[in-house]
Structures are given as structure tokens and as C-alpha cells.
C-alpha atoms as a PDB file:
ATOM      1  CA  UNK A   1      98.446  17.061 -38.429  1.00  0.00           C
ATOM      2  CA  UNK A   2     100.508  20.085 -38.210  1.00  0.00           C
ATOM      3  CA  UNK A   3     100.179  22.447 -41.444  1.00  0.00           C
ATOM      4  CA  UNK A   4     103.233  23.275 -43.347  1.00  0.00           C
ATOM      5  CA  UNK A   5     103.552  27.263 -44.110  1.00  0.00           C
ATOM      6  CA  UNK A   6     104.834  27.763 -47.587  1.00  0.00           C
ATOM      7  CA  UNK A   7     104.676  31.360 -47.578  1.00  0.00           C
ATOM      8  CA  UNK A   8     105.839  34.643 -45.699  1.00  0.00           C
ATOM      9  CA  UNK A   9     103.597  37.502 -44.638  1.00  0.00           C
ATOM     10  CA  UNK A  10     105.181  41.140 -46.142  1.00  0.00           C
ATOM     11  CA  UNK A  11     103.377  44.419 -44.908  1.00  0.00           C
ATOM     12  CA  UNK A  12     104.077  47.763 -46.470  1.00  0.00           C
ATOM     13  CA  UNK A  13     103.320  51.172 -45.693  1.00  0.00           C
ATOM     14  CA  UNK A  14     102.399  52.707 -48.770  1.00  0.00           C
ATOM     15  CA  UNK A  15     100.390  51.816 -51.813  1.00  0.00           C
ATOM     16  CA  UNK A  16     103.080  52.511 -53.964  1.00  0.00           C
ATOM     17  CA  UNK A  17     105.414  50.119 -51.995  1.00  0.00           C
ATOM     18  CA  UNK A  18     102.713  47.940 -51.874  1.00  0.00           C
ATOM     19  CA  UNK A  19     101.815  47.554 -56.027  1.00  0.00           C
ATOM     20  CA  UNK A  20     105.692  47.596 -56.718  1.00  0.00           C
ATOM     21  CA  UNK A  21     105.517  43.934 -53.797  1.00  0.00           C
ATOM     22  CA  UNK A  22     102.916  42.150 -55.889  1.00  0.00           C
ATOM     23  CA  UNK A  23     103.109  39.519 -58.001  1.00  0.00           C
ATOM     24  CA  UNK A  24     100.601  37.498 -59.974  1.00  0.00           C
ATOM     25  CA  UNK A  25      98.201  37.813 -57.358  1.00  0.00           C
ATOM     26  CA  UNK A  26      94.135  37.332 -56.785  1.00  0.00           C
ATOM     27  CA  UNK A  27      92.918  39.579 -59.686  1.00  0.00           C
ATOM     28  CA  UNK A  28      95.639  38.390 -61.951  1.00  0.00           C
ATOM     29  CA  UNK A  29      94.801  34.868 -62.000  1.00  0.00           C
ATOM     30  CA  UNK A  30      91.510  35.372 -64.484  1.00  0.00           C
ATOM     31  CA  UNK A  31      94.433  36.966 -66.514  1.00  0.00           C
ATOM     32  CA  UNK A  32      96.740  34.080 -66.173  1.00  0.00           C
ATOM     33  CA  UNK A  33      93.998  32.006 -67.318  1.00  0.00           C
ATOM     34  CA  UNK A  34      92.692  34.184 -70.223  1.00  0.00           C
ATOM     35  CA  UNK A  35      89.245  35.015 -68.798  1.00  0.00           C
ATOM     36  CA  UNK A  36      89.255  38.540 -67.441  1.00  0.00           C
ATOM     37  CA  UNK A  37      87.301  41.147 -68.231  1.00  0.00           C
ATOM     38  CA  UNK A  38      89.910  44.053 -66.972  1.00  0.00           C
ATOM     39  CA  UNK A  39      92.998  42.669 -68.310  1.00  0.00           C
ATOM     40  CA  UNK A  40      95.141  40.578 -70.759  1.00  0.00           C
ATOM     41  CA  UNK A  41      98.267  38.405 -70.810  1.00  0.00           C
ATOM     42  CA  UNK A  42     100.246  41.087 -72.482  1.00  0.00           C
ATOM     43  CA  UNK A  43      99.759  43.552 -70.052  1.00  0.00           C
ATOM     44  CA  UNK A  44     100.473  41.417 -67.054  1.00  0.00           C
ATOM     45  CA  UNK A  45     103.664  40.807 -68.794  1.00  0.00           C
ATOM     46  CA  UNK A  46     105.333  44.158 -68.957  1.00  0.00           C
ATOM     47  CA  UNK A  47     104.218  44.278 -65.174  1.00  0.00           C
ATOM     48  CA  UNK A  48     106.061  41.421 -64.482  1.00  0.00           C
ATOM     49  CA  UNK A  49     108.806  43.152 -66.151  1.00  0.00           C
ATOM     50  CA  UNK A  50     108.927  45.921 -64.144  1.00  0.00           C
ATOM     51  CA  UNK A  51     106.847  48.499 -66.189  1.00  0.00           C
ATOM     52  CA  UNK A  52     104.314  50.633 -64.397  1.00  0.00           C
ATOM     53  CA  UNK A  53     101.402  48.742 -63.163  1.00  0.00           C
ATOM     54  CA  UNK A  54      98.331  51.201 -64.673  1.00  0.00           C
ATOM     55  CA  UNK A  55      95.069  50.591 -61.839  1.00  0.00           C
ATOM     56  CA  UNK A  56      92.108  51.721 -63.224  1.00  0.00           C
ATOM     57  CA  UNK A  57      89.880  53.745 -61.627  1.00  0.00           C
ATOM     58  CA  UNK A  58      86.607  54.711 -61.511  1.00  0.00           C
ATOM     59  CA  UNK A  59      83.212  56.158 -59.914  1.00  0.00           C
ATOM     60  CA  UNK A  60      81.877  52.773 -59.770  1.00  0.00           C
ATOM     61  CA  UNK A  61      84.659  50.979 -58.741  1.00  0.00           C
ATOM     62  CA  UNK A  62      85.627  53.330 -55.760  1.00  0.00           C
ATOM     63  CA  UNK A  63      81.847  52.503 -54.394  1.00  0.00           C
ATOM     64  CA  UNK A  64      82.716  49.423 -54.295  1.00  0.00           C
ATOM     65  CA  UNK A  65      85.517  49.485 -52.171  1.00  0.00           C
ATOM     66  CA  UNK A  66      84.719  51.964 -50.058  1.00  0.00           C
ATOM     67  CA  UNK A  67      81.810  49.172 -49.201  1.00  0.00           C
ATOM     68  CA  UNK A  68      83.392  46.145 -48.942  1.00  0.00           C
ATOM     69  CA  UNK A  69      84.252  46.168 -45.304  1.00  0.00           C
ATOM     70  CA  UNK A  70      80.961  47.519 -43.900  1.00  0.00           C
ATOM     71  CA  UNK A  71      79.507  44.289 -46.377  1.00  0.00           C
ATOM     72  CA  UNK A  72      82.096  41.969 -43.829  1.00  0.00           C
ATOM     73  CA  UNK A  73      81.722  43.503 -40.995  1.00  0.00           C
ATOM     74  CA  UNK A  74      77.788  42.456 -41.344  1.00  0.00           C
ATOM     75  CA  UNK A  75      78.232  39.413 -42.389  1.00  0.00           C
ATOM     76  CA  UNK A  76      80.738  38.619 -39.310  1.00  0.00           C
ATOM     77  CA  UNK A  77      78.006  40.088 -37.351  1.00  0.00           C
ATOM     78  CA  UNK A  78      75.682  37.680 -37.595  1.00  0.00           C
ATOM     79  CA  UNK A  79      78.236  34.658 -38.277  1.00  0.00           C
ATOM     80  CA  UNK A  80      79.937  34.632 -34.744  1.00  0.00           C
ATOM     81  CA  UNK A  81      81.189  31.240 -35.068  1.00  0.00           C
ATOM     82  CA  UNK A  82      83.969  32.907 -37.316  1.00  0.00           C
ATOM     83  CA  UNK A  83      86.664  35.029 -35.818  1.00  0.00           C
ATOM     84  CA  UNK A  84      88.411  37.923 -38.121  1.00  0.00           C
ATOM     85  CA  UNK A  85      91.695  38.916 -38.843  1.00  0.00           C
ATOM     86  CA  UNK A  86      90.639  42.082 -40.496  1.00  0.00           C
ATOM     87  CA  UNK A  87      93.332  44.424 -42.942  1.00  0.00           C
ATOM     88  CA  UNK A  88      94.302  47.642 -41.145  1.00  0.00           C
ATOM     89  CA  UNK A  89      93.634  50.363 -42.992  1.00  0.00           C
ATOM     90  CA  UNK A  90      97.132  51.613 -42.155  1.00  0.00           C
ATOM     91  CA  UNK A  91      99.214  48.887 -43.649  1.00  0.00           C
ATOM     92  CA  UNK A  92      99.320  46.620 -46.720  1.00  0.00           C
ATOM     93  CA  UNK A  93      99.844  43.462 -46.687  1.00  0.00           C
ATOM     94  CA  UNK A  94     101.362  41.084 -49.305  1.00  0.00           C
ATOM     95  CA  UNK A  95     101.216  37.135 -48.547  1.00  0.00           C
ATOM     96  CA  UNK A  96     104.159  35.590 -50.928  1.00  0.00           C
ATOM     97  CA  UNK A  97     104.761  31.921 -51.522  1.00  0.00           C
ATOM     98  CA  UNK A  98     108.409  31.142 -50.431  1.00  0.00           C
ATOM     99  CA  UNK A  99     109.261  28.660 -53.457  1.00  0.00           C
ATOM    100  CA  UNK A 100     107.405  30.911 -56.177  1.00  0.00           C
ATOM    101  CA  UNK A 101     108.220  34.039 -54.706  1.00  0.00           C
ATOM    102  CA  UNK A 102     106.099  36.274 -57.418  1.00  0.00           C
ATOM    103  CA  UNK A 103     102.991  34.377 -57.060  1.00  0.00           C
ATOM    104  CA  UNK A 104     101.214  36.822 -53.856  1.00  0.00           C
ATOM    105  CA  UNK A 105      97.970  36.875 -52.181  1.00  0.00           C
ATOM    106  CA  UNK A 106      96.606  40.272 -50.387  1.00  0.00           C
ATOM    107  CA  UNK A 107      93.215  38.636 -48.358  1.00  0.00           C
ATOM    108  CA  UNK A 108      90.088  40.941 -47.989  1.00  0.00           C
ATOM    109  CA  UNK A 109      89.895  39.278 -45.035  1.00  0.00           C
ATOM    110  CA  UNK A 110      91.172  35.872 -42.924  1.00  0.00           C
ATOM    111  CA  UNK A 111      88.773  33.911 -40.563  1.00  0.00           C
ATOM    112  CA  UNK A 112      89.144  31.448 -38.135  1.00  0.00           C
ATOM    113  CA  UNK A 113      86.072  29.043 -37.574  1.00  0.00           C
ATOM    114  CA  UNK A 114      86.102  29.243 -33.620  1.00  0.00           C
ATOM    115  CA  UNK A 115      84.180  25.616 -33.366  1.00  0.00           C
ATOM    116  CA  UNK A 116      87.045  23.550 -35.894  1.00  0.00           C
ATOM    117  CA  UNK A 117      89.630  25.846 -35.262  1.00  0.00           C
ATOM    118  CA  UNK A 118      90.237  25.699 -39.442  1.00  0.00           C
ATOM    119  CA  UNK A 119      91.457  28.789 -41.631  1.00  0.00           C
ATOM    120  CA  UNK A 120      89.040  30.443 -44.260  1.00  0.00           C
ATOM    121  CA  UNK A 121      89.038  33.827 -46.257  1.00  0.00           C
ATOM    122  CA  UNK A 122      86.046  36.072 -47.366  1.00  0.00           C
ATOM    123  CA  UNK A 123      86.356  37.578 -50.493  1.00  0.00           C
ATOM    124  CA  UNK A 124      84.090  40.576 -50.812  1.00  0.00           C
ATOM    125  CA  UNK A 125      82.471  41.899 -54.375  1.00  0.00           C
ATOM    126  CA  UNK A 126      79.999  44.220 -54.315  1.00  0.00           C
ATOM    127  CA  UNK A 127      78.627  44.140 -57.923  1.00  0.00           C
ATOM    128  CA  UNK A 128      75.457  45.865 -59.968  1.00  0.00           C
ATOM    129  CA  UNK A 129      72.350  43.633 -61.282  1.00  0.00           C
ATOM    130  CA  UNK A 130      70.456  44.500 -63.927  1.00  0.00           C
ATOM    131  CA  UNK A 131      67.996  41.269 -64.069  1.00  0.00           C
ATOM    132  CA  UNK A 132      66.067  38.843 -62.590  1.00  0.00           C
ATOM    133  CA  UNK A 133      67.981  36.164 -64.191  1.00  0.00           C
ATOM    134  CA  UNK A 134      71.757  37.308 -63.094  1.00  0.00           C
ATOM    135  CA  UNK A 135      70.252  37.663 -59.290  1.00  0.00           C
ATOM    136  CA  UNK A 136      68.646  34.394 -59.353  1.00  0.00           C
ATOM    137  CA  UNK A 137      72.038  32.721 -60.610  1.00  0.00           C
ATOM    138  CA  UNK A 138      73.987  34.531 -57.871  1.00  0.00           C
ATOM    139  CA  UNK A 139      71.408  33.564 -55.447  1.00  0.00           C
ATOM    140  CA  UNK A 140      71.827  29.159 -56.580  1.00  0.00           C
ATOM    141  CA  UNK A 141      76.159  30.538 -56.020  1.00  0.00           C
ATOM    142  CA  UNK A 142      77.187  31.246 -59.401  1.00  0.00           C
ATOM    143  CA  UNK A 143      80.384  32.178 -59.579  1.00  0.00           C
ATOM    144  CA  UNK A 144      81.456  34.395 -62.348  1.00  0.00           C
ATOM    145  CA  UNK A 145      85.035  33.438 -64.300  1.00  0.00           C
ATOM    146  CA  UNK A 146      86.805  36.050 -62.643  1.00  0.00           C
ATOM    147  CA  UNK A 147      86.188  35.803 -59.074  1.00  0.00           C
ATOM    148  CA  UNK A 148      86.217  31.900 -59.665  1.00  0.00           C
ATOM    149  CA  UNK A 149      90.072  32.035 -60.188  1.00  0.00           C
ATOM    150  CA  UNK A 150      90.623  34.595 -58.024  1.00  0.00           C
ATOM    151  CA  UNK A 151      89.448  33.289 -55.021  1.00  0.00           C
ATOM    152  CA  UNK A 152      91.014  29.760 -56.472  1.00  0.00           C
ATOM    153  CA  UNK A 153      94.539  32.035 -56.196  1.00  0.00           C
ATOM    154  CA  UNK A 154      94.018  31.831 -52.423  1.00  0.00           C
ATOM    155  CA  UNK A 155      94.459  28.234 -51.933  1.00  0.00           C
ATOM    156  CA  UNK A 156      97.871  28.228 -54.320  1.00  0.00           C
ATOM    157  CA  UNK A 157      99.466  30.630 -52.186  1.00  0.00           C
ATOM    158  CA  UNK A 158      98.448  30.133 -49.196  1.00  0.00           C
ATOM    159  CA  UNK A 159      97.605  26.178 -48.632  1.00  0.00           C
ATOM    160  CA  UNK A 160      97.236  26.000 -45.396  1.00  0.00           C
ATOM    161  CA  UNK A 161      93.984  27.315 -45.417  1.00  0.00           C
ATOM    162  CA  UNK A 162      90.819  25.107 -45.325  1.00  0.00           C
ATOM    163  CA  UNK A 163      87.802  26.832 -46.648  1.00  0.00           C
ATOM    164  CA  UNK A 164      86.665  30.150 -48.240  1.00  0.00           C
ATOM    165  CA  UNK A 165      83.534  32.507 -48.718  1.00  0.00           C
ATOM    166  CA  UNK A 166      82.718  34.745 -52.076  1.00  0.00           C
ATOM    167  CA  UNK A 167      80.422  37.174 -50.331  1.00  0.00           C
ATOM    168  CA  UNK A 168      78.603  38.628 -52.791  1.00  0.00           C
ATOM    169  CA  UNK A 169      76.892  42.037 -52.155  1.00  0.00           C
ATOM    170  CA  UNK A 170      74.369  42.341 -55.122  1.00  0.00           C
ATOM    171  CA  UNK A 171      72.926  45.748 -56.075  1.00  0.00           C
ATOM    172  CA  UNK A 172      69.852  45.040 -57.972  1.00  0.00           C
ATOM    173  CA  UNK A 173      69.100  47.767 -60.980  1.00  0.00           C
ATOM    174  CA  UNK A 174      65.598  48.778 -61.986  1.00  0.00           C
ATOM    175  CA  UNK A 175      64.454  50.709 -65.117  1.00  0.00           C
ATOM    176  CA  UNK A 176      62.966  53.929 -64.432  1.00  0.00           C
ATOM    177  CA  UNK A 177      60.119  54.055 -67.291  1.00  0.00           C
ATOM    178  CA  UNK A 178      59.866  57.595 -67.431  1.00  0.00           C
ATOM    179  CA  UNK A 179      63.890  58.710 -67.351  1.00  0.00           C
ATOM    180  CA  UNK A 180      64.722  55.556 -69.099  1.00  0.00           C
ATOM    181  CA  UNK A 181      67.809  55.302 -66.970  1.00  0.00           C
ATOM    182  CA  UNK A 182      69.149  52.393 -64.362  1.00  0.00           C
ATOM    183  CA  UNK A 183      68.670  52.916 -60.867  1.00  0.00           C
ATOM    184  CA  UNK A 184      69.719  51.251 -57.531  1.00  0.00           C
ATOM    185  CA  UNK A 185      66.490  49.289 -55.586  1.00  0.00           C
ATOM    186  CA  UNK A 186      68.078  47.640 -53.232  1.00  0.00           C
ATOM    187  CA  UNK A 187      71.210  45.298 -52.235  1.00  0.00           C
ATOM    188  CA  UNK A 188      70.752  41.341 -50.956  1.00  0.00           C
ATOM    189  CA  UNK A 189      73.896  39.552 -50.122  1.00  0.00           C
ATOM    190  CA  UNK A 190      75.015  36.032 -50.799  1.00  0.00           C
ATOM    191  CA  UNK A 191      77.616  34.152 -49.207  1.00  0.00           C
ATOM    192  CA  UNK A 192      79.346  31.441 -51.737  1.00  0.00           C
ATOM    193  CA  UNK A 193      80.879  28.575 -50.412  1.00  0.00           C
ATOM    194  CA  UNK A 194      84.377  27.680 -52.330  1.00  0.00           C
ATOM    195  CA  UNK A 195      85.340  24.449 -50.890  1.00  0.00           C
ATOM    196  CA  UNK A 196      88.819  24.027 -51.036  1.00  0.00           C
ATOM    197  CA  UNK A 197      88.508  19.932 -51.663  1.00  0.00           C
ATOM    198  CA  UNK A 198      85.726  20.846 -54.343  1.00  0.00           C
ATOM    199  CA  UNK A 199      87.697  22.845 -56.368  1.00  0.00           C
ATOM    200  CA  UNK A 200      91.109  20.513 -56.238  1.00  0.00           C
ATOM    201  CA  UNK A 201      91.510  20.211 -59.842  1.00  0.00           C
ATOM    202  CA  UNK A 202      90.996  23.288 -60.933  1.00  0.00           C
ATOM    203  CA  UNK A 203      93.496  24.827 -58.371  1.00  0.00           C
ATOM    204  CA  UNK A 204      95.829  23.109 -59.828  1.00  0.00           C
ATOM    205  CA  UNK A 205      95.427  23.883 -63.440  1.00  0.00           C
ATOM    206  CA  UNK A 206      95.484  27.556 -61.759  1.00  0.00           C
ATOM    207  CA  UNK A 207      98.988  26.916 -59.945  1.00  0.00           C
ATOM    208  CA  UNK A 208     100.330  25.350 -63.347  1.00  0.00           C
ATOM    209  CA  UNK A 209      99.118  27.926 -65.451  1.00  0.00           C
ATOM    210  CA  UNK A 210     100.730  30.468 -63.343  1.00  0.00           C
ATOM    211  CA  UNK A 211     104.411  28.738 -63.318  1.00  0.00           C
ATOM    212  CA  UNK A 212     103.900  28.371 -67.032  1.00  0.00           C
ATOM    213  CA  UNK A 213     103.164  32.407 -67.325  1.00  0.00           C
ATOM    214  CA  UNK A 214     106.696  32.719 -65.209  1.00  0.00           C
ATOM    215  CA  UNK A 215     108.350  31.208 -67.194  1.00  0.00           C
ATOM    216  CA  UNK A 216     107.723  32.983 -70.162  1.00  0.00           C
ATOM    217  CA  UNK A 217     108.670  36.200 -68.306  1.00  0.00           C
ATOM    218  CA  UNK A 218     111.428  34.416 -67.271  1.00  0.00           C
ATOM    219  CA  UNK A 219     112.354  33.610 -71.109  1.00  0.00           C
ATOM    220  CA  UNK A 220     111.316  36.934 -72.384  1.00  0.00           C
ATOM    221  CA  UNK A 221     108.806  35.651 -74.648  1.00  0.00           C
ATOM    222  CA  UNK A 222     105.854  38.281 -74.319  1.00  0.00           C
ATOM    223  CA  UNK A 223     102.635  37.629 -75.123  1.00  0.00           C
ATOM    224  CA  UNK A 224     101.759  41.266 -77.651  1.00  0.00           C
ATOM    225  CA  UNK A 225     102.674  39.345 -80.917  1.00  0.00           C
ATOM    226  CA  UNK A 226     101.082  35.489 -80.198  1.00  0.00           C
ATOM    227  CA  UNK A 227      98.125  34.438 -81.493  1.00  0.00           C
ATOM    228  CA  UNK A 228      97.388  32.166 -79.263  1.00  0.00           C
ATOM    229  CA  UNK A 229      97.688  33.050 -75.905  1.00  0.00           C
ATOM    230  CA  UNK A 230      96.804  30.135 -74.517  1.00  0.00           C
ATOM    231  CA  UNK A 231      99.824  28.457 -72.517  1.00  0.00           C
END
């Protein structure tokens, strides 16, 4: 059965082009759904809006990009039946659903299985460790909140793909006894299965959840003075 694309495929040349494209997108949707860590509803409003989106930035977080595609390009190494359609550094691209046009998806990366000849996505984190119990949960494919509706956000806008992979690139922190400070040991890397049939229902809590967020932009009823920001 032929696929149906519900979506068109925008590429920008700068950054600033680029964050001025997006919509609710991948690291939105924990914010959509009131579980994220590095932002709230209100916030995402005003973006919506058209107020300046504010990225923060840091040491940590920079490391972590700047490793995300050697962490890929591994992984592809020694997982040939997949075939990569890898970002260029030189572009940025924006994946936007053509009946919601504000809910967008920008991949880390799109695969092809070569064997089935079906779509997938890797989703790269590269995150820090600091015990035996958080590698061991990460290791049985915990997913944590965040990156659970983010990489959810992939199969609402773009549903013609068939599979995804969370690979997780986990730096494990030991505690130097005589500094009394955190320091790297070593990374191990997980790969994280997120079937697309698996996780059915709770894509499409994520798609509704998202409409119903539009439409309160829509109505210009922002989310600073509610209690209850659940939708």
C-alpha cells in the first residue's frame, strides 16, 4: 500500500530563519504535555505568538551536540542494514504537517531499513549518569518523559514513517573521593526501540494535546494566569 505524505519538507539557510520556521516541534511536545524539564506551557505560548524564542545554552549542552553525530555515525557503522539520510550541516531543515501547518519535525537523522525498505528515525541524546541504578534502567530502555514525547512527535508529523531508535549515548559519572567532585569514566550506548504500533495510543493523546494547545493560541487564552494547565 502506497503511503500518503501529509507533510512538506522546508530547508533554510540560517538558524535564525530556521527558529522563526518552527512550530510545536520534537522538544516542545514534553511541553505540550506538561512534563518538561526545560520549559512550560506559558512560554511556548508567547512563542507561538511570535515573541522571541530564548534557546538556552550551555557548556554541557554544547557537548552534547557537538557529539551527537559522531554517536550516529557509529551506530550506522555497525548497523549496515540501515541506510542514512543524514542533516547537512549547511542547511536546516523543517518537516511541517500540511493540515496543521505549526506542528514541525526537524529529524536528527532519517533511515531507511535496506532489507524492508520501511522508514525510521534515530534520535540521538547524549546524557550524564551519576548511578548504577539510572544506567541499569537505560540499559532495560527506559525512556525518560521528555524524550518519550519527543520522539512520539515524529510519528504525528510525519506518519509515514514505520519505526524509530532513541540512541542513547550514556556518560557514566564517578565520585572522585579525594576532590569530592563528579567525573566522566566512560560512555556505553543504548539503542531504544520506539515502535510506532506500540506506542499508538499515546501518539494520539500527543497529536490531540497539541491541536488543543493551538487552539488556545488561536483564542488568545495564555496559559501565565491558569492554574491548571492541564488541557
Amino acid at each position: 500500500m502506497r503511503k500518503v505524505k501529509n507533510y512538506v519538507r522546508e530547508v533554510y539557510k540560517t538558524k535564525a530563519e530556521w527558529l522563526n520556521a518552527r512550530g510545536i516541534g520534537g522538544s516542545s511536545a514534553a511541553v505540550v504535555m506538561g512534563e518538561s524539564k526545560w520549559g512550560n506551557k506559558a512560554t511556548l505560548f508567547d512563542e507561538l505568538q511570535g515573541f522571541k524564542k530564548v534557546i538556552p545554552t550551555s557548556s554541557r549542552m554544547q557537548e552534547g551536540v557537538d557529539s551527537e553525530a559522531r554517536i550516529r555515525d557509529l551506530f550506522l557503522i555497525h548497523n549496515k542494514q540501515f541506510k542514512a539520510k543524514k542533516p547537512s550541516k549547511r542547511q536546516y531543515v523543517v518537516y511541517r504537517r500540511v493540515d496543521y501547518p505549526r506542528l514541525t519535525l526537524t529529524p536528527d537523522c532519517l533511515i531507511k531499513n535496506k532489507e524492508t525498505k520501511e522508514l525510521g528515525f534515530i534520535e540521538v541524546k547524549d546524557v550524564e549518569v551519576f548511578s548504577e541504578k539510572e544506567r541499569l534502567a537505560y540499559l532495560e530502555g527506559m525512556i525518560p518523559t521528555q524524550y518519550k514525547w519527543q520522539v512520539l512527535h515524529y510519528y504525528v508529523v510525519k506518519q509515514d514513517l514505520d519505526f524509530g531508535i532513541l540512541l542513547v549515548n550514556i556518560n557514566i559519572m564517578s565520585k572522585n573521593r579525594e576532590t569530592n567532585k563528579w567525573e566522566f569514566s566512560h560512555s556505553e550506548t543504548y539503542p531504544i526501540s520506539i515502535n510506532k504500533e506500540t506506542w499508538k495510543v499515546e501518539i494520539n493523546k500527543l497529536f490531540k494535546k497539541e491541536l488543543a494547545f493551538l487552539k488556545r493560541v488561536d483564542d488568545n487564552e495564555p496559559f501565565g494566569t491558569v492554574v491548571n494547565l492541564n488541557l
